[in-house]
Protein backbone atom coordinates (compact mmCIF):
# COMPACT_ATOMS: atom_id res chain seq x y z
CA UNK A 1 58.55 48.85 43.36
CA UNK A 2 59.31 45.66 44.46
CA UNK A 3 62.25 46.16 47.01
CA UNK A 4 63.02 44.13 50.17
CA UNK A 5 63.47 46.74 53.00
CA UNK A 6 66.43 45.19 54.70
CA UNK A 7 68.09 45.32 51.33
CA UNK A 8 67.75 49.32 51.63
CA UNK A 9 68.70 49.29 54.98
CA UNK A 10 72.05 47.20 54.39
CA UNK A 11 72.94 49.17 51.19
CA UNK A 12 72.36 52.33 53.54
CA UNK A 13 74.64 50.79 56.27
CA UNK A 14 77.01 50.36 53.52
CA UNK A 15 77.40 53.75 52.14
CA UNK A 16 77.77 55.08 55.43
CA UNK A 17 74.65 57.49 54.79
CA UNK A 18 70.99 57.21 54.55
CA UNK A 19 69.34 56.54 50.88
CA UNK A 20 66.38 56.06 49.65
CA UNK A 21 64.59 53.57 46.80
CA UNK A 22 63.39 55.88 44.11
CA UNK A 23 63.06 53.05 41.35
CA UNK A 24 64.37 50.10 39.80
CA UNK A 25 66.64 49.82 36.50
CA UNK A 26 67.70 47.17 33.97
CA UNK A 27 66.61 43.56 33.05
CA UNK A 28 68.10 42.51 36.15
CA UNK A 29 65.84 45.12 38.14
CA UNK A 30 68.95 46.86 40.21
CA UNK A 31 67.15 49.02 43.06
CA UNK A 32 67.78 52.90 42.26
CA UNK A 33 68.90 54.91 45.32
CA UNK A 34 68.95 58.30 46.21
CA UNK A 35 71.92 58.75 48.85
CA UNK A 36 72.08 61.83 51.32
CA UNK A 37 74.62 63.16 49.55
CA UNK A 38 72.55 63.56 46.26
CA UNK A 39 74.20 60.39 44.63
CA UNK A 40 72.24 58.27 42.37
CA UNK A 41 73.12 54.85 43.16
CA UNK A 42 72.39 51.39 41.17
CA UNK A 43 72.27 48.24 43.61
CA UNK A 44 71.16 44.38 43.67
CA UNK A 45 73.20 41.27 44.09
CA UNK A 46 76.24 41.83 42.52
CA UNK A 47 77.47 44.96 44.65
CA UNK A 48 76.61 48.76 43.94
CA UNK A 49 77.56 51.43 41.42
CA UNK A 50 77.69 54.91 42.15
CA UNK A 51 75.99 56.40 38.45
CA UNK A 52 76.13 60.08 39.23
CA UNK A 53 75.71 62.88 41.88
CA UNK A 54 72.11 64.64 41.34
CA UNK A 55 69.40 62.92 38.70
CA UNK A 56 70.33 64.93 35.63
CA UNK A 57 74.06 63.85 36.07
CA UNK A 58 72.91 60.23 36.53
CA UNK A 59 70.71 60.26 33.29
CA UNK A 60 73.17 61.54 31.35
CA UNK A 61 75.80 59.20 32.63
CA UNK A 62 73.49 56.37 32.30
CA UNK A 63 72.15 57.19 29.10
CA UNK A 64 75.53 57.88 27.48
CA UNK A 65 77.27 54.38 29.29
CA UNK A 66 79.72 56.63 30.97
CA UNK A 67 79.50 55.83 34.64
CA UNK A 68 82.13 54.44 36.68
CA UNK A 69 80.42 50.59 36.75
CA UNK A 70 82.90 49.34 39.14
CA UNK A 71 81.67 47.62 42.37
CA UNK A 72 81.79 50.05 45.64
């Protein structure tokens, strides 16, 4: 994974909870997070998306285009 540590660190300080990088999705290679909470979270340059809470929620979401895809 190519991810820029103080990227995780401000998109942690910005959910107001620890996550972690567990991958990157889309052309545009959005970091994947895992929150504390058990959210999956999509994030890069334009802002973050919260996809789904626990990793068969997200794929489903993802897969299926139903996630909330505004900004947090």
């Amino acid at each position: 994974m190519r991810l820029y540590p103080p990227n995780v660190r401000s998109y942690a300080r910005q959910l107001g909870m620890p996550a972690v990088p567990i991958g990157i999705v889309l052309a545009t290679e959005e970091s994947v997070l895992l929150a504390e909470n058990g959210d999956i979270i999509f994030a890069g340059d334009a802002g973050m998306q919260r996809v789904g809470n626990g990793f068969a929620a997200a794929v489903k979401a993802f897969v299926s285009g139903t996630w909330d895809k505004r900004f947090l």
